[in-house]
Protein backbone atom coordinates (compact mmCIF):
# COMPACT_ATOMS: atom_id res chain seq x y z
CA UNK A 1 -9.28 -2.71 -0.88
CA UNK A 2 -6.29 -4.72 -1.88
CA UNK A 3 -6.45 -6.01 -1.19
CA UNK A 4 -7.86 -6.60 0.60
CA UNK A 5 -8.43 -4.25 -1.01
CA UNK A 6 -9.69 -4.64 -0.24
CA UNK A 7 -9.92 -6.09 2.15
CA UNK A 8 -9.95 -4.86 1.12
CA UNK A 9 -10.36 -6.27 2.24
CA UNK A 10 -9.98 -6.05 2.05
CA UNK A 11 -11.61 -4.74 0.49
CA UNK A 12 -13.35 -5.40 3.15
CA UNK A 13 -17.08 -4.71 3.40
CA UNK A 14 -18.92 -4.03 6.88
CA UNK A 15 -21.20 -6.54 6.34
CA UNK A 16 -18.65 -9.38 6.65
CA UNK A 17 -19.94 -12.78 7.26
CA UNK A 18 -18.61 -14.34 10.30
CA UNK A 19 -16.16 -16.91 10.31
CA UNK A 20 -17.45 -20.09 9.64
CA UNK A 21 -18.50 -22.62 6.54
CA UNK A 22 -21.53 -21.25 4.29
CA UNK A 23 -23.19 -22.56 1.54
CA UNK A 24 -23.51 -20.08 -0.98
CA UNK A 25 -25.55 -21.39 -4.12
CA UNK A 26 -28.35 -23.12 -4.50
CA UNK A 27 -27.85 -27.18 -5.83
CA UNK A 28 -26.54 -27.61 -9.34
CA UNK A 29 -27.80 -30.04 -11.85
CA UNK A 30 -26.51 -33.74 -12.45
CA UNK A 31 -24.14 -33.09 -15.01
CA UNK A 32 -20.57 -33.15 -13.10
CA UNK A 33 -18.39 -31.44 -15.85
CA UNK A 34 -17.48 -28.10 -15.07
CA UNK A 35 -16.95 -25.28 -18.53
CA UNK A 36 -13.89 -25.05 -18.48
CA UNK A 37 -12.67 -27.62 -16.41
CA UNK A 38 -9.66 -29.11 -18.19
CA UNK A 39 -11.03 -31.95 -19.00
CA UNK A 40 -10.56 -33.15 -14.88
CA UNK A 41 -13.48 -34.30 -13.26
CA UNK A 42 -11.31 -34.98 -9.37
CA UNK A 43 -13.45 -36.61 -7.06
CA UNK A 44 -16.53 -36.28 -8.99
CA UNK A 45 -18.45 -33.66 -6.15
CA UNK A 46 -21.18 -31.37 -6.80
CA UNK A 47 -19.87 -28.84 -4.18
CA UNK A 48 -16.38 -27.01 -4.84
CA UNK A 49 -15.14 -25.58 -1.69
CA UNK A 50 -13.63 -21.87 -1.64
CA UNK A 51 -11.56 -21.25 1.29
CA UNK A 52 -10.91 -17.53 1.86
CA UNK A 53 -10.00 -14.79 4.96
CA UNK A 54 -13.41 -13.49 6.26
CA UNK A 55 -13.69 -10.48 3.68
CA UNK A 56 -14.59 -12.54 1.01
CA UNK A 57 -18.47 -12.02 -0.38
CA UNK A 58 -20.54 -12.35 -3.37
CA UNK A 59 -23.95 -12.01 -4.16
CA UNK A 60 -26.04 -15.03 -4.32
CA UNK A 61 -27.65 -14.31 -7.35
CA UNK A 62 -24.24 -14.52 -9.00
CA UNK A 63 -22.99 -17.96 -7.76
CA UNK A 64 -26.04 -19.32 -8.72
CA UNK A 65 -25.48 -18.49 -11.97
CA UNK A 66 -22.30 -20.56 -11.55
CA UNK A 67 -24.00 -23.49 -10.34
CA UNK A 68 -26.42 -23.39 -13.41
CA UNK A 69 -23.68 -23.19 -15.76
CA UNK A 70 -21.55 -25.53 -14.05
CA UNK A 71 -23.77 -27.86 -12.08
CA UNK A 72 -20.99 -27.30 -9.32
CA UNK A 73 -22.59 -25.63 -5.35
CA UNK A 74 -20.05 -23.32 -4.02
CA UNK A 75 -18.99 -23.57 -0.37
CA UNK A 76 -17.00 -21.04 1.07
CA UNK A 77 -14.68 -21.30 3.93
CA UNK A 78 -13.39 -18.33 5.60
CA UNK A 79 -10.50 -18.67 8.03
CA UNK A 80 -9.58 -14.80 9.22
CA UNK A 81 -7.28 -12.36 8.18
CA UNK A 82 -5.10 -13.56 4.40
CA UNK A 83 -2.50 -13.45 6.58
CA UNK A 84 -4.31 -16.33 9.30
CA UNK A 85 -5.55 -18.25 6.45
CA UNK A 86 -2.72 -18.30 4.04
CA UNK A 87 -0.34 -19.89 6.97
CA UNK A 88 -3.29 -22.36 8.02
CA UNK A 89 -2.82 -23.58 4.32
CA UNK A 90 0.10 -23.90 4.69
CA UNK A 91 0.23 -26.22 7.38
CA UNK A 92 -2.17 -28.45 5.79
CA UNK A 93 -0.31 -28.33 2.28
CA UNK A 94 -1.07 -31.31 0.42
CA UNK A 95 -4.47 -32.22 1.84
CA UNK A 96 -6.23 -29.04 1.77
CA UNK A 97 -9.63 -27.91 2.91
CA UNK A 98 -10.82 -27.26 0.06
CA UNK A 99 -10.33 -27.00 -3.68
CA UNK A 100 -9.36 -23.20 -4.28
CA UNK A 101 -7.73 -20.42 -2.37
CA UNK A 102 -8.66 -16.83 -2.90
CA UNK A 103 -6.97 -14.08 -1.07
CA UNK A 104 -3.03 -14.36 -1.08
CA UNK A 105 -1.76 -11.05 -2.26
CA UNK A 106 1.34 -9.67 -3.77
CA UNK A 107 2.29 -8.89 0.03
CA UNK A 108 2.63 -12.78 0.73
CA UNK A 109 2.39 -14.32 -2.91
CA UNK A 110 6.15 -15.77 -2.32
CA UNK A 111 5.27 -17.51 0.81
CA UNK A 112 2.59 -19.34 -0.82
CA UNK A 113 4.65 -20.01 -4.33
CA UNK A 114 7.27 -21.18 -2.63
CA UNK A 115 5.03 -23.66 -0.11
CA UNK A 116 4.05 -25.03 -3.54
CA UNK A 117 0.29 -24.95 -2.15
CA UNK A 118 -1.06 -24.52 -5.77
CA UNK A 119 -1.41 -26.60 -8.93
CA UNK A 120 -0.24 -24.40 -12.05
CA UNK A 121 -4.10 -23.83 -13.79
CA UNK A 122 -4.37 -21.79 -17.02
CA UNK A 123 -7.78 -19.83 -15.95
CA UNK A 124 -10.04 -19.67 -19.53
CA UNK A 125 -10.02 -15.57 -20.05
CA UNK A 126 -6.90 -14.68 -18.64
CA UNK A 127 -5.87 -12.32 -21.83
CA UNK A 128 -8.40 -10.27 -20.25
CA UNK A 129 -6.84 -9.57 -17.27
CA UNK A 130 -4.64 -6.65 -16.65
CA UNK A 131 -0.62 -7.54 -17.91
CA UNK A 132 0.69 -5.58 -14.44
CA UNK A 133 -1.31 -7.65 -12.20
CA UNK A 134 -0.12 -11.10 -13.70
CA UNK A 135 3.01 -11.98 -11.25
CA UNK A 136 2.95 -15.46 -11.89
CA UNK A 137 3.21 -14.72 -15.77
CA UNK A 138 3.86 -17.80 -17.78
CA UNK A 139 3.17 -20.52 -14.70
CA UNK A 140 -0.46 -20.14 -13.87
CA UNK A 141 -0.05 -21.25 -10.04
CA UNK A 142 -1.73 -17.88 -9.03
CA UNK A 143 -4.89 -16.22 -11.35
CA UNK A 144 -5.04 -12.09 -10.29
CA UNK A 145 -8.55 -11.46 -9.16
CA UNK A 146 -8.64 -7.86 -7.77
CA UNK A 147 -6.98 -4.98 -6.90
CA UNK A 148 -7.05 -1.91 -4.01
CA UNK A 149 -5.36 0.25 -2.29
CA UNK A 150 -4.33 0.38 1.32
CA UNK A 151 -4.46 3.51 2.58
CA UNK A 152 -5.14 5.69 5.71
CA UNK A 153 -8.66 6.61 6.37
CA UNK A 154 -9.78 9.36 8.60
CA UNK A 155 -12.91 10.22 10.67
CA UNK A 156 -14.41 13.18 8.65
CA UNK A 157 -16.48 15.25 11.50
CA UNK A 158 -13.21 14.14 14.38
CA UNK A 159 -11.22 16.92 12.42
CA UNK A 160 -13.66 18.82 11.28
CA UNK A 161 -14.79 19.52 14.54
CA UNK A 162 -11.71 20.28 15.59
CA UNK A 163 -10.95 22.76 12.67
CA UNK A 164 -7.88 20.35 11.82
CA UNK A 165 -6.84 19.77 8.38
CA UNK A 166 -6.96 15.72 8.05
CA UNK A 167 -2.77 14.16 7.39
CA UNK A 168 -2.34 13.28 3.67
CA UNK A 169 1.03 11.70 3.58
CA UNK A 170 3.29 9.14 5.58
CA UNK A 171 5.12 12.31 6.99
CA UNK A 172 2.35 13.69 8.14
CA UNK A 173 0.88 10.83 10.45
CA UNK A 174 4.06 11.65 12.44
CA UNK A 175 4.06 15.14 13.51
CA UNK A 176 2.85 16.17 17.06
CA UNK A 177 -1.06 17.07 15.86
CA UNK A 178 -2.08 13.33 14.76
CA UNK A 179 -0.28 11.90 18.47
CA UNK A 180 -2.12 9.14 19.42
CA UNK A 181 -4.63 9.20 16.79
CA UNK A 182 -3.54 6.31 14.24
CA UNK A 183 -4.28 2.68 14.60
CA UNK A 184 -3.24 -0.10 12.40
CA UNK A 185 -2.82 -3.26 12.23
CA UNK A 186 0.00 -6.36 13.01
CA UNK A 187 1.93 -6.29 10.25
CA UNK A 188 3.00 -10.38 10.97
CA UNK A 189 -0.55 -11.07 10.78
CA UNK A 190 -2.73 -8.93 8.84
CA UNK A 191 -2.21 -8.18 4.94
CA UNK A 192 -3.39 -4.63 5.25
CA UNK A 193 -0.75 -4.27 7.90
CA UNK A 194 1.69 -5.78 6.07
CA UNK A 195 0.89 -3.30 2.69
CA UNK A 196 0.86 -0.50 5.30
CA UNK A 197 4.77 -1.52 6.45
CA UNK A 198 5.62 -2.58 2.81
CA UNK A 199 4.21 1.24 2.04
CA UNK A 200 6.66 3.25 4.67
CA UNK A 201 9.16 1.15 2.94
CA UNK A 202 8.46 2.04 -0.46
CA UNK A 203 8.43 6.04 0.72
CA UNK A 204 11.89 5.89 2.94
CA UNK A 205 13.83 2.86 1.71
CA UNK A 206 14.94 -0.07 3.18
CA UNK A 207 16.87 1.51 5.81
CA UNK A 208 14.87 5.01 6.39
CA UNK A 209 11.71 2.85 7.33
CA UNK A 210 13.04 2.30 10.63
CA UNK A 211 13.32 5.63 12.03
CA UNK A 212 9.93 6.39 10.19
CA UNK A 213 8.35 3.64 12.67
CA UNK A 214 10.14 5.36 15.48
CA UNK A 215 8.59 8.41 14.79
CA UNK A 216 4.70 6.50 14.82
CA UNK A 217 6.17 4.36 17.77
CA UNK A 218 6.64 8.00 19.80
CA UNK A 219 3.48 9.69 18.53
CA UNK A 220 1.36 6.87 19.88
CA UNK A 221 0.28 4.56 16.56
CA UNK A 222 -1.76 1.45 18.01
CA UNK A 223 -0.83 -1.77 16.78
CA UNK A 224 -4.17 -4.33 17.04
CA UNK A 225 -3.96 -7.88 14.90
CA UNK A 226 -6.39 -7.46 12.03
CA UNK A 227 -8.79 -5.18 9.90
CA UNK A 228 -11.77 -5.87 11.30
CA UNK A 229 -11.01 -5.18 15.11
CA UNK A 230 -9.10 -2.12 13.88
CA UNK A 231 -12.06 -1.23 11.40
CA UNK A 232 -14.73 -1.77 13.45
CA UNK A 233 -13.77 -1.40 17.08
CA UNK A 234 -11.14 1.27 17.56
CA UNK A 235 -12.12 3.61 14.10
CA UNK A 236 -14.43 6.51 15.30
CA UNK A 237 -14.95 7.19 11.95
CA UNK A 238 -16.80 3.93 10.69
CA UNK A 239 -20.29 2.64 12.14
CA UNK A 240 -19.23 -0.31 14.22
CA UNK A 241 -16.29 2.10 15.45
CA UNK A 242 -19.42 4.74 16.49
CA UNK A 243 -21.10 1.75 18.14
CA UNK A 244 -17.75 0.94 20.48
CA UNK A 245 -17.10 4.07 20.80
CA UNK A 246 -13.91 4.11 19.49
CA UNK A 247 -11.51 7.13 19.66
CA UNK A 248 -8.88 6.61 16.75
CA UNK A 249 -10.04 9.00 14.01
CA UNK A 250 -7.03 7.78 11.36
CA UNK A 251 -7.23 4.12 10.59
CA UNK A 252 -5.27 1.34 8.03
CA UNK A 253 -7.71 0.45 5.43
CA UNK A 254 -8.47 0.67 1.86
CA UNK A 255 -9.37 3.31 -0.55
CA UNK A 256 -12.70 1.82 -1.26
CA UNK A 257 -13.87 1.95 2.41
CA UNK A 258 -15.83 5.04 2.27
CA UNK A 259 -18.13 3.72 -0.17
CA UNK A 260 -18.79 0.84 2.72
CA UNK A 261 -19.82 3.46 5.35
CA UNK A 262 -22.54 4.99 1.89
CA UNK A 263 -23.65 1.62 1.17
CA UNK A 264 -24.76 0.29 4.33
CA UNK A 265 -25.72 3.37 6.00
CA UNK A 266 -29.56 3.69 6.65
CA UNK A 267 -30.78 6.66 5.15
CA UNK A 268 -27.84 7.11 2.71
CA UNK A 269 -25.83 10.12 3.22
CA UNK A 270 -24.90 12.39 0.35
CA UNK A 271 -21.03 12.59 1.83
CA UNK A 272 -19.35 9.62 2.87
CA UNK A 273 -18.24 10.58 6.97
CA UNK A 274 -14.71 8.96 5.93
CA UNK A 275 -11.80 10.15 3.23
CA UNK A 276 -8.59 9.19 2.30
CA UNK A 277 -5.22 10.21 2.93
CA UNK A 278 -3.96 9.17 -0.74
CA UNK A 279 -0.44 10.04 -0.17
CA UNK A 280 -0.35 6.75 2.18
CA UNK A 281 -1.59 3.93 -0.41
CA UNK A 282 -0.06 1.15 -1.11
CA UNK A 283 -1.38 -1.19 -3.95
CA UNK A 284 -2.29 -4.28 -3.37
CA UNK A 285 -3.19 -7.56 -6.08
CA UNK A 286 -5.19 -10.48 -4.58
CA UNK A 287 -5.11 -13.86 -6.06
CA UNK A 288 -6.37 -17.48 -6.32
CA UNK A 289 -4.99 -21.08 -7.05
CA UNK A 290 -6.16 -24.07 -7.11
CA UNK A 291 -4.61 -25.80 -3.98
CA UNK A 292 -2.36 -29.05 -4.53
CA UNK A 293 -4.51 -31.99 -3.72
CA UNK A 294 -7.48 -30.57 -4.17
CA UNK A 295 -10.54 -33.12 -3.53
CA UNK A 296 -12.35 -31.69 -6.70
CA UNK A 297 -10.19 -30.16 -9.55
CA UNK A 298 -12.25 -30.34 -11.67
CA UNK A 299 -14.68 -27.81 -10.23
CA UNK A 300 -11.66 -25.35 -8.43
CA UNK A 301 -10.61 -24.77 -12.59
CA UNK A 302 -14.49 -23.79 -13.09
CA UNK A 303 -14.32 -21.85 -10.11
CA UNK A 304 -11.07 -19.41 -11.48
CA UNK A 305 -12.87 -19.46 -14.84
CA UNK A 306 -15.73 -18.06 -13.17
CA UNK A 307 -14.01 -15.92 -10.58
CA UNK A 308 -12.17 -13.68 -13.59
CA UNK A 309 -15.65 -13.77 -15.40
CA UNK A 310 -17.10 -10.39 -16.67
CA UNK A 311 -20.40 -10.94 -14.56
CA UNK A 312 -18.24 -11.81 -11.12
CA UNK A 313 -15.49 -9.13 -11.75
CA UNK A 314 -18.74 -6.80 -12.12
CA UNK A 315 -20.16 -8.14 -8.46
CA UNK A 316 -16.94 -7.31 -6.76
CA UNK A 317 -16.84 -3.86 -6.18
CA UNK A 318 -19.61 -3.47 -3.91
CA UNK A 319 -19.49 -7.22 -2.40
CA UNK A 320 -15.57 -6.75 -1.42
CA UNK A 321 -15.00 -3.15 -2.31
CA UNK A 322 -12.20 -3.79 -4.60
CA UNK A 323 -11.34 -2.97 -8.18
CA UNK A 324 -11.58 -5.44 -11.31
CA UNK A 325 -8.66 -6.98 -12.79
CA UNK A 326 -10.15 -8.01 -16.47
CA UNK A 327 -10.25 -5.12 -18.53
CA UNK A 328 -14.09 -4.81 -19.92
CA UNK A 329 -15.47 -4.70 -16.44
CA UNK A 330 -17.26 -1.57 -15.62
CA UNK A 331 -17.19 0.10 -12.07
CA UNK A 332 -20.86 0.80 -10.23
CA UNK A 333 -21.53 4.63 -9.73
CA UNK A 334 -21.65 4.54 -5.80
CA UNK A 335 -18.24 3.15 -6.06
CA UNK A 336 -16.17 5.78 -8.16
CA UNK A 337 -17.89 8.72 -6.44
CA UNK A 338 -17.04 8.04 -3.01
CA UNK A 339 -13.88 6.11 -3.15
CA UNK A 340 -11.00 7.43 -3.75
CA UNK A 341 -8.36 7.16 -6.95
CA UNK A 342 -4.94 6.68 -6.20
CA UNK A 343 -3.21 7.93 -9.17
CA UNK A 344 0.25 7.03 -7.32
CA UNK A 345 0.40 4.25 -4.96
CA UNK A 346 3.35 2.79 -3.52
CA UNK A 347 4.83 -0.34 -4.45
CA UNK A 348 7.49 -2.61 -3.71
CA UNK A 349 8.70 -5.04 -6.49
CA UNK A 350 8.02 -8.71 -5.66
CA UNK A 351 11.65 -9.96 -5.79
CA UNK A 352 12.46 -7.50 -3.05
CA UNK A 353 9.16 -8.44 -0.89
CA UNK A 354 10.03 -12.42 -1.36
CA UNK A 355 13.46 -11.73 0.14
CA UNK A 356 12.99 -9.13 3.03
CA UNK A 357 10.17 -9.69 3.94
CA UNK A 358 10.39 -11.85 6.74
CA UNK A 359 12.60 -9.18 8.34
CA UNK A 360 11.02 -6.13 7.50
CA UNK A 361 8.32 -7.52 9.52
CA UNK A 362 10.45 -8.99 12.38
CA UNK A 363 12.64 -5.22 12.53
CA UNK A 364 8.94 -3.77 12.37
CA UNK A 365 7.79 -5.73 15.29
CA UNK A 366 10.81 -5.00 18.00
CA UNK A 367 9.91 -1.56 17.12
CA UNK A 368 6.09 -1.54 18.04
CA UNK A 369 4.61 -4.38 19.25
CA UNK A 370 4.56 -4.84 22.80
């Protein structure tokens, strides 16, 4: 993804639930400490409610395991794009709707540190997670949970077809043979959009970005307000975009997305119909807290325990098609042979996201959203 994935969405897998309130695992037992709980029982509930943007999945099997260890059911809560559910979080700061938050990213992690949404928690295991993707080092209000890269995607066959060589860099989307062929998506409202801006902003600089957008503004980028409707309604290239028709070949997404078109395609093919332009990647870091106020503490701390566990970290990659953060977890095959490795993404350093930000994205929209 980065995020998101991954969505990732990232990332984000094309079996997405819809949005709504699911029970996940199966009833726990009677016993309402959590392992590694602090200690914190909160309002003494069996049930520990996630609440997450819609790309958010794991399989069963796995948070049943977490109910037998823990005694604690796990309700998830999904509420749209990170971007949609971080700011509905926001505006309910201090009596949440649930217990934990997953799926604030290094794109937005200052808006919610600074909201003071989360309760400082020192997840058991976090000396196995990466050093670069700990932003919150030393405070604990955010534990890193995945990674991915958001990156262009293109339809495979679309250029084939047309004997064109597929763009592989930001420089390339805007020259006169990809007009009108990019979609992406708001960068005020979606987190892959917002890595996508961040991206052109890492490659041209704070003031070179602008023109850049100019240039997609003039060769006919579409702006739509999240990954899924770009995804899977105006990417020819995916298999909801093949079912609306859609006539975008070049889409924002995550490196992990082909995989997602392998996995889910019925017979399997031995190519995945989508690549990667790598030269457009921006990485991405998503993370949880446990929210302020949270109804049951107790269980949200057995829920980040769990969430930066070996046997979830494993379940990730082809539940949200995004990359591990603890170090020991090992990658399934179908995901390292048809996603791509970014050996170079772009980043921005959080300091300078926290404090532009806000008008990167307004700049960004007088250019290109109508």
């Amino acid at each position: 993804m980065s995020t998101t994935r991954r969505t990732r969405q990232l990332a984000a897998s094309a079996a997405a639930a819809a949005l709504g309130v699911t029970a996940l695992a199966g009833c726990g037992s009677s016993d309402d400490s959590a392992s590694g709980s602090g200690g914190t029982k909160g309002s003494g509930s069996k049930t520990v409610t996630l609440v997450s943007h819609d790309s958010f999945n794991a399989s069963k099997d796995v948070l049943k395991e977490f109910t037998k260890e823990t005694g604690y059911t796990v309700k998830v809560l999904k509420s749209g794009d990170a971007g949609v559910a971080l700011n509905q979080e926001i505006l309910t700061k201090g009596s949440p709707r649930g217990d934990v938050f997953f799926g604030v990213d290094n794109t937005l992690l200052s808006r919610a540190l600074d909201s003071g949404l989360f309760t400082p928690y020192e997840a058991k295991g976090i000396d196995r997670v990466a050093a670069d993707t700990r932003l919150d080092a030393g405070r604990y209000r955010v534990t890193p949970i995945d990674t991915g890269d958001i990156c262009v995607n293109y339809d495979k066959k679309y250029f084939a077809d047309r004997k064109l060589a597929p763009p592989r860099s930001f420089d390339d989307l805007a020259k006169p043979a990809y007009k009108d062929l990019l979609v992406t998506e708001n960068a005020g409202t979606s987190s892959p959009g917002l890595g996508f801006l961040l991206g052109t902003v890492a490659a041209y600089g704070e003031k070179g970005y602008q023109d850049y957008w100019k240039k997609l503004e003039n060769n006919g980028v579409k702006v739509v307000d999240g990954w899924e409707q770009a995804y899977n309604e105006e990417f020819s290239g995916s298999a909801g975009g093949k079912k609306a028709k859609a006539d975008r070949p070049l889409v924002v997404s995550y490196a992990s997305s082909p995989p997602v078109e392998v996995l889910y395609a019925k017979p399997q093919p031995a190519e995945a119909p989508t690549g990667v332009a790598t030269g457009t990647c921006f990485r991405q870091t998503e993370f949880a807290g446990l929210l302020k106020g949270a109804k049951n503490e107790a269980g949200g701390k057995a829920l980040l325990d769990f969430l930066i566990s070996k046997k979830f970290q494993e379940d990730m990659p082809l539940n949200m098609f995004v990359n591990p953060v603890v170090k020991d977890a090992e990658l399934p095959e179908l995901f390292t042979k048809f996603g791509a490795t970014v050996d170079r993404p772009a980043t921005v350093a959080p300091d300078l996201i926290a404090k532009n930000r806000e008008q990167w994205v307004q700049s960004w929209s007088s250019l290109v959203v109508k």
